[in-house]
N, C-alpha and C. Protein backbone atom coordinates (compact mmCIF):
# COMPACT_ATOMS: atom_id res chain seq x y z
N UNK A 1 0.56 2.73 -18.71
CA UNK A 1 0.27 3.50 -17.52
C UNK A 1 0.70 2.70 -16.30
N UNK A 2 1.50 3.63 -14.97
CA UNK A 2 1.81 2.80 -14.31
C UNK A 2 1.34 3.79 -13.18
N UNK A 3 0.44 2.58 -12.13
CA UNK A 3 -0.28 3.07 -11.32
C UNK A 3 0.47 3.04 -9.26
N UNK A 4 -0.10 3.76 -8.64
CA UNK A 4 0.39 2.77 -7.46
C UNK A 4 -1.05 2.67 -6.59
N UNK A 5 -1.27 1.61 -5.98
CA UNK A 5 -2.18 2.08 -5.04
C UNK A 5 -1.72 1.50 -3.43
N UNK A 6 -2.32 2.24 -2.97
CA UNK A 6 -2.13 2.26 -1.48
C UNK A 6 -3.24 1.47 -0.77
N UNK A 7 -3.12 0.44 0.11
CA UNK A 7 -4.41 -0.16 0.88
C UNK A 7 -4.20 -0.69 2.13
N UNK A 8 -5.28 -0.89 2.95
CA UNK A 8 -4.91 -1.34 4.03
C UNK A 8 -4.74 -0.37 5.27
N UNK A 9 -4.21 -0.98 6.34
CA UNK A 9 -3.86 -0.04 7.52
C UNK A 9 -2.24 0.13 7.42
N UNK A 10 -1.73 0.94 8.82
CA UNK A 10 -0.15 0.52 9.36
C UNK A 10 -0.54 0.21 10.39
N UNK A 11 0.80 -0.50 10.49
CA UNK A 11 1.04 -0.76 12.18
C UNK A 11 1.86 -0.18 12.93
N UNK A 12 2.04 0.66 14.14
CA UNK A 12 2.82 1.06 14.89
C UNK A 12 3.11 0.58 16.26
N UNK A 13 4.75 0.13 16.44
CA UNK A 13 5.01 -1.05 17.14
C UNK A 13 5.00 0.28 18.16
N UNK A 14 4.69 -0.01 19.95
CA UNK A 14 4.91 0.95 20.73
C UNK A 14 5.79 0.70 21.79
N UNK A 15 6.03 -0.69 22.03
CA UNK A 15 7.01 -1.55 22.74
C UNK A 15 7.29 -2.85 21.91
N UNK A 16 8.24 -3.71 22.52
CA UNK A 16 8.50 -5.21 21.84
C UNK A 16 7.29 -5.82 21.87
N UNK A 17 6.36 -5.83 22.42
CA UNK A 17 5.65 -6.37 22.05
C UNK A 17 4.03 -6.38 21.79
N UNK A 18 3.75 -4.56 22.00
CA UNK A 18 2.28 -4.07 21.78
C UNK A 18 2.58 -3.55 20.50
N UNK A 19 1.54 -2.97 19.75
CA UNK A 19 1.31 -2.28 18.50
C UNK A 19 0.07 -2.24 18.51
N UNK A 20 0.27 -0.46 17.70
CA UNK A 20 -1.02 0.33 17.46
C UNK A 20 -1.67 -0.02 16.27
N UNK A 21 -2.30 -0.27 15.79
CA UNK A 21 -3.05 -1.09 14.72
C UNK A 21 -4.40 -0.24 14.05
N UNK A 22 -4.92 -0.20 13.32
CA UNK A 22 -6.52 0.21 12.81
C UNK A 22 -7.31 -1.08 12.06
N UNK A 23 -8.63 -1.08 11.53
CA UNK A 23 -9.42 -2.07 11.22
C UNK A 23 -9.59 -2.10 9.40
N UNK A 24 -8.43 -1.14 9.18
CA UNK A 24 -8.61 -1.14 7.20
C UNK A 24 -8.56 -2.44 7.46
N UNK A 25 -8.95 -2.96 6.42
CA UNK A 25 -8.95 -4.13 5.68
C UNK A 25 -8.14 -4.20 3.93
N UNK A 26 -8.37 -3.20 3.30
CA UNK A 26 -7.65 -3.01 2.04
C UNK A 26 -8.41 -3.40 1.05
N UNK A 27 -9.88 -3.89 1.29
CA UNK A 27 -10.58 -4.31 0.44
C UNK A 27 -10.63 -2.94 -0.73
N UNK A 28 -11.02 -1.61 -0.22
CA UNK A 28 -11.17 -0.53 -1.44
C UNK A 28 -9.79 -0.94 -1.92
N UNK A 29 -9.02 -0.98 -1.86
CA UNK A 29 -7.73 -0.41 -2.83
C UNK A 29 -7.45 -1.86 -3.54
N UNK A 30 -8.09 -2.69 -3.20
CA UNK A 30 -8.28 -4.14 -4.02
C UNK A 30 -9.34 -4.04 -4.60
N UNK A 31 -10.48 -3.68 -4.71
CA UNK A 31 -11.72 -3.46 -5.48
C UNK A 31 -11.13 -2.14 -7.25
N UNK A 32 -10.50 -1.39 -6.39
CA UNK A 32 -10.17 -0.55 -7.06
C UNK A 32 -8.77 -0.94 -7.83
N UNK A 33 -8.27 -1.87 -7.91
CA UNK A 33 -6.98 -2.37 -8.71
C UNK A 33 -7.99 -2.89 -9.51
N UNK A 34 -9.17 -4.25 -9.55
CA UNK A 34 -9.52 -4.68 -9.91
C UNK A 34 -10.57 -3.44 -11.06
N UNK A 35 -11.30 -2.85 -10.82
CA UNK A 35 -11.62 -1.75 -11.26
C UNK A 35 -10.49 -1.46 -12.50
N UNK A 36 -9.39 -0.94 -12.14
CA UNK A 36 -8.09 -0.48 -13.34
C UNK A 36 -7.85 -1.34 -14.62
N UNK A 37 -7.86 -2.69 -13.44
CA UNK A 37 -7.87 -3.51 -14.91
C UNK A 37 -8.62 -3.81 -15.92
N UNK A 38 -9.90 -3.89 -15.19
CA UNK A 38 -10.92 -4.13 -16.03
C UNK A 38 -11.26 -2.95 -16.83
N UNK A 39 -11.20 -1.50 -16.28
CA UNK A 39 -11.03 -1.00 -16.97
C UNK A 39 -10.44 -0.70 -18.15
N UNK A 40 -9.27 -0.52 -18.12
CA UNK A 40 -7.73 0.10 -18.40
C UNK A 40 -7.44 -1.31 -19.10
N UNK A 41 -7.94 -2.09 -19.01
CA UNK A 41 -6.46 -3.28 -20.39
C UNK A 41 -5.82 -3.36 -20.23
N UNK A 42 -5.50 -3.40 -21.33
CA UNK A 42 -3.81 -3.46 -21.91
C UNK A 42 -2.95 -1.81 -22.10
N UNK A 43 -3.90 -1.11 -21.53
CA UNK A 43 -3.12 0.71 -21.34
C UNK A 43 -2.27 0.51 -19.66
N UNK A 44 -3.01 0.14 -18.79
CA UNK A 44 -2.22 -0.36 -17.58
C UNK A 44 -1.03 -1.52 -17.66
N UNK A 45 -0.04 -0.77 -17.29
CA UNK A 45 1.19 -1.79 -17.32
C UNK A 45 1.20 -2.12 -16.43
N UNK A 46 1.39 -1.03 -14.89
CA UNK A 46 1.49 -1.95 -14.07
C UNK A 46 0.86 -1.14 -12.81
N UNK A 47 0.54 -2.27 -11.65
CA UNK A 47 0.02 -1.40 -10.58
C UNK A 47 1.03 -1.95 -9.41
N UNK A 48 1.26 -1.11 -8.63
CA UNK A 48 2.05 -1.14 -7.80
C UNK A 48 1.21 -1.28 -6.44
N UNK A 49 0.93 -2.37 -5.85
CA UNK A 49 0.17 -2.57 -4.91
C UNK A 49 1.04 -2.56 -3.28
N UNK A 50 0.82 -0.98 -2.86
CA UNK A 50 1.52 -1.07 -1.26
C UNK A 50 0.55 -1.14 -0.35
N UNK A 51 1.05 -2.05 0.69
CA UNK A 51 -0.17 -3.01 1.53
C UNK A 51 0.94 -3.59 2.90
N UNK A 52 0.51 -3.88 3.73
CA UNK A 52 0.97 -4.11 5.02
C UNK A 52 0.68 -5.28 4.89
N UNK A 53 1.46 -6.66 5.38
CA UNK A 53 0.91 -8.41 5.53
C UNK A 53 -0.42 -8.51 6.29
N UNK A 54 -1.70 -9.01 6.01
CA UNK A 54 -2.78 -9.22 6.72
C UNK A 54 -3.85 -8.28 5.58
N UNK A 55 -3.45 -7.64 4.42
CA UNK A 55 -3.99 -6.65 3.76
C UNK A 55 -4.88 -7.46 2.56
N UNK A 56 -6.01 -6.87 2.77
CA UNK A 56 -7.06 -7.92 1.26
C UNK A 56 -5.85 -7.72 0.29
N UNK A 57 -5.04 -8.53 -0.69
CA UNK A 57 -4.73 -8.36 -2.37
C UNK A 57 -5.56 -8.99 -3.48
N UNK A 58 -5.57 -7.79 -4.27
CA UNK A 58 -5.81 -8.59 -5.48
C UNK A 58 -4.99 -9.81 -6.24
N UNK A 59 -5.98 -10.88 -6.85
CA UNK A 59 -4.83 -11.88 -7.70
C UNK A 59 -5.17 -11.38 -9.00
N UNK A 60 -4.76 -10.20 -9.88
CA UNK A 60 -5.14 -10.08 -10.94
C UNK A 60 -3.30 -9.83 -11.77
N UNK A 61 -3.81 -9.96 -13.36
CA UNK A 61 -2.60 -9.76 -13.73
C UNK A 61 -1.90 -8.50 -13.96
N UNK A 62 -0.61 -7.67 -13.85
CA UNK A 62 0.03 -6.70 -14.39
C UNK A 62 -0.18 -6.29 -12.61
N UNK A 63 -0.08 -6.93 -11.86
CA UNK A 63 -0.12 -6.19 -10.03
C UNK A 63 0.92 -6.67 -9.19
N UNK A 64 2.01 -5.57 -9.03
CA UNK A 64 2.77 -6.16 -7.96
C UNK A 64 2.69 -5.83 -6.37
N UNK A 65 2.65 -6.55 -5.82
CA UNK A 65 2.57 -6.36 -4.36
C UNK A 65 3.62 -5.84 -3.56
N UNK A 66 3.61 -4.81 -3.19
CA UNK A 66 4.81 -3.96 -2.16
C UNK A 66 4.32 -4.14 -1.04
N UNK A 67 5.28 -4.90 -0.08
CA UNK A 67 4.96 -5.32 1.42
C UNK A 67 5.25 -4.46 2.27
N UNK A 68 4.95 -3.66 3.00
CA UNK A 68 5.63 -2.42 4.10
C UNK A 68 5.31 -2.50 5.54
N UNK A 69 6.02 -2.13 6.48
CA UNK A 69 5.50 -2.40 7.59
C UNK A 69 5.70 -0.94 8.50
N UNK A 70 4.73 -0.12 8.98
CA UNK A 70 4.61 0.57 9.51
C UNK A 70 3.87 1.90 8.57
N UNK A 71 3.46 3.42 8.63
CA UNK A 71 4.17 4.96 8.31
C UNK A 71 5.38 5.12 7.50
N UNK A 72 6.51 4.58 7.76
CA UNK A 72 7.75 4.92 7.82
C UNK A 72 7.59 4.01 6.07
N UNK A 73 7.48 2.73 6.45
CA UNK A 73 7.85 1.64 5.80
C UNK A 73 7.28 2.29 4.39
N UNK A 74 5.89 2.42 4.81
CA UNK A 74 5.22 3.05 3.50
C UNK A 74 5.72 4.10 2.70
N UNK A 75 6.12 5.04 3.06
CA UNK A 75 7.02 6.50 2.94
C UNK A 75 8.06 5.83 2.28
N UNK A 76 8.61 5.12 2.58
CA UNK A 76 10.25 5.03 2.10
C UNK A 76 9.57 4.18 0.56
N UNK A 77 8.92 3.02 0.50
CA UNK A 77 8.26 2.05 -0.69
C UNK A 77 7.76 3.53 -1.75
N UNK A 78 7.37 4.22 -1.24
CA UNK A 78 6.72 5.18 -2.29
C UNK A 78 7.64 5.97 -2.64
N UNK A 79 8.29 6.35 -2.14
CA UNK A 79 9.81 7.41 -2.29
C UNK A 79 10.93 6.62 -3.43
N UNK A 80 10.72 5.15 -3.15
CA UNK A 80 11.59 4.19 -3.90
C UNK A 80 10.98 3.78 -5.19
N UNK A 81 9.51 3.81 -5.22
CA UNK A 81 8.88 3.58 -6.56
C UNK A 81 8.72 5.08 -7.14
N UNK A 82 8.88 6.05 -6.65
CA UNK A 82 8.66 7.30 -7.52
C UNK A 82 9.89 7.99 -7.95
N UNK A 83 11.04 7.33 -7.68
CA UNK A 83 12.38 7.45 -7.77
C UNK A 83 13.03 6.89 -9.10
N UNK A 84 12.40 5.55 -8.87
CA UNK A 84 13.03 4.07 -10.07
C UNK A 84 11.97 3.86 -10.87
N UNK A 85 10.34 4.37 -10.97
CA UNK A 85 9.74 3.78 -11.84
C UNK A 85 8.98 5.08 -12.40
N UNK A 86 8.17 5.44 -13.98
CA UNK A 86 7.05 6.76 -14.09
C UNK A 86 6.03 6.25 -13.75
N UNK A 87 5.56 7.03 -12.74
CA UNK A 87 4.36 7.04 -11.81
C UNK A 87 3.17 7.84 -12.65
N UNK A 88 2.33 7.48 -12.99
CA UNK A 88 1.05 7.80 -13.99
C UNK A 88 0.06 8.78 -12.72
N UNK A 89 -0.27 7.69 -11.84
CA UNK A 89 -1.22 8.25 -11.08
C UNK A 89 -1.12 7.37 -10.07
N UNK A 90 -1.35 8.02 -8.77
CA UNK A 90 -1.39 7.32 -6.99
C UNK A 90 -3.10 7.40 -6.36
N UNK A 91 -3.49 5.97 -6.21
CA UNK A 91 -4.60 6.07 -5.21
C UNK A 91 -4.29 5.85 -3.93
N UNK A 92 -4.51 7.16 -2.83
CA UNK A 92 -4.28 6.72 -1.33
C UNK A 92 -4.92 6.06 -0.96
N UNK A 93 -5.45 5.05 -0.44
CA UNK A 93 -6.52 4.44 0.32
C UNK A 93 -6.14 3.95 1.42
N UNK A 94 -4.65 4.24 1.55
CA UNK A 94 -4.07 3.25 3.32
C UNK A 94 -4.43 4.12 4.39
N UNK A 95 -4.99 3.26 5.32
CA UNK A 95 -5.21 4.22 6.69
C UNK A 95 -4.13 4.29 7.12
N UNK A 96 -2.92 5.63 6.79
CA UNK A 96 -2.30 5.67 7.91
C UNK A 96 -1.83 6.16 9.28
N UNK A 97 -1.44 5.57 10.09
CA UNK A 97 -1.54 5.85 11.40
C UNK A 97 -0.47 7.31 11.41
N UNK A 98 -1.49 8.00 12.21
CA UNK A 98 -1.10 9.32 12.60
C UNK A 98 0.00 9.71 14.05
N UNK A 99 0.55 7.99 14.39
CA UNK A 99 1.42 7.81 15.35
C UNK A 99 2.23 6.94 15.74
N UNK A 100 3.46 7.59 16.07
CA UNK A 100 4.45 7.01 16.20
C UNK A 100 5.67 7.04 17.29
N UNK A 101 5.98 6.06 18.64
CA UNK A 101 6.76 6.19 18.78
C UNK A 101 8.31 6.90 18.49
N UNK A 102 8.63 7.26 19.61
CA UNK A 102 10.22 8.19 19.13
C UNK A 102 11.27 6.36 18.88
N UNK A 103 11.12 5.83 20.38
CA UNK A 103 12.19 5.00 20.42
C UNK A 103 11.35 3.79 21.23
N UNK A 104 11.91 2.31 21.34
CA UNK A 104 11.14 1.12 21.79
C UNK A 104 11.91 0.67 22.85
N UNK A 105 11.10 0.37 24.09
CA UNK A 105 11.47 0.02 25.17
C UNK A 105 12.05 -1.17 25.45
């Protein structure tokens, strides 16, 4: 079984040097990898962990970490793992931001 989960916040840059941010932490979608495994065994192959840098991860085994940065970033990581890998089942848990700059000043 190959899982993905989602955790954490995005970030949305609004100029060079502000960004819109939220207070996820990513702890659920790290509680809940941890959860899979312990559950799930050796039936979980793999979990696909998408997370923004600053995001709780799990250190457990059969978990890879997908780094993304923004809405966008996330969208495209999930579009690319549901493309190239069989996707079993998706937990959302990322807060993501409901905004976005057109263009950066």
């Amino acid at each position: 079984m190959n899982l993905i989960i989602t955790a954490g916040g995005t970030t949305e840059a609004i100029d060079r040097v502000r960004k819109i941010t939220n207070s996820a932490t990513g702890r659920l979608g790290s509680l809940t990898a941890g959860e899979f495994v312990k559950q799930g065994g050796s039936r979980i192959e793999k979990i696909f962990y998408v997370c923004e840098e600053g995001t709780a991860v799990p250190q457990l085994p059969r978990v890879e970490i997908v780094r993304v940065e923004g809405a966008e970033g996330a969208r495209d990581a999930l579009s690319r793992l549901f493309s190239s890998r069989r996707i079993d089942a998706v937990v959302h848990s990322m807060a993501v931001s409901d905004y976005a700059v057109g263009s950066l000043t």
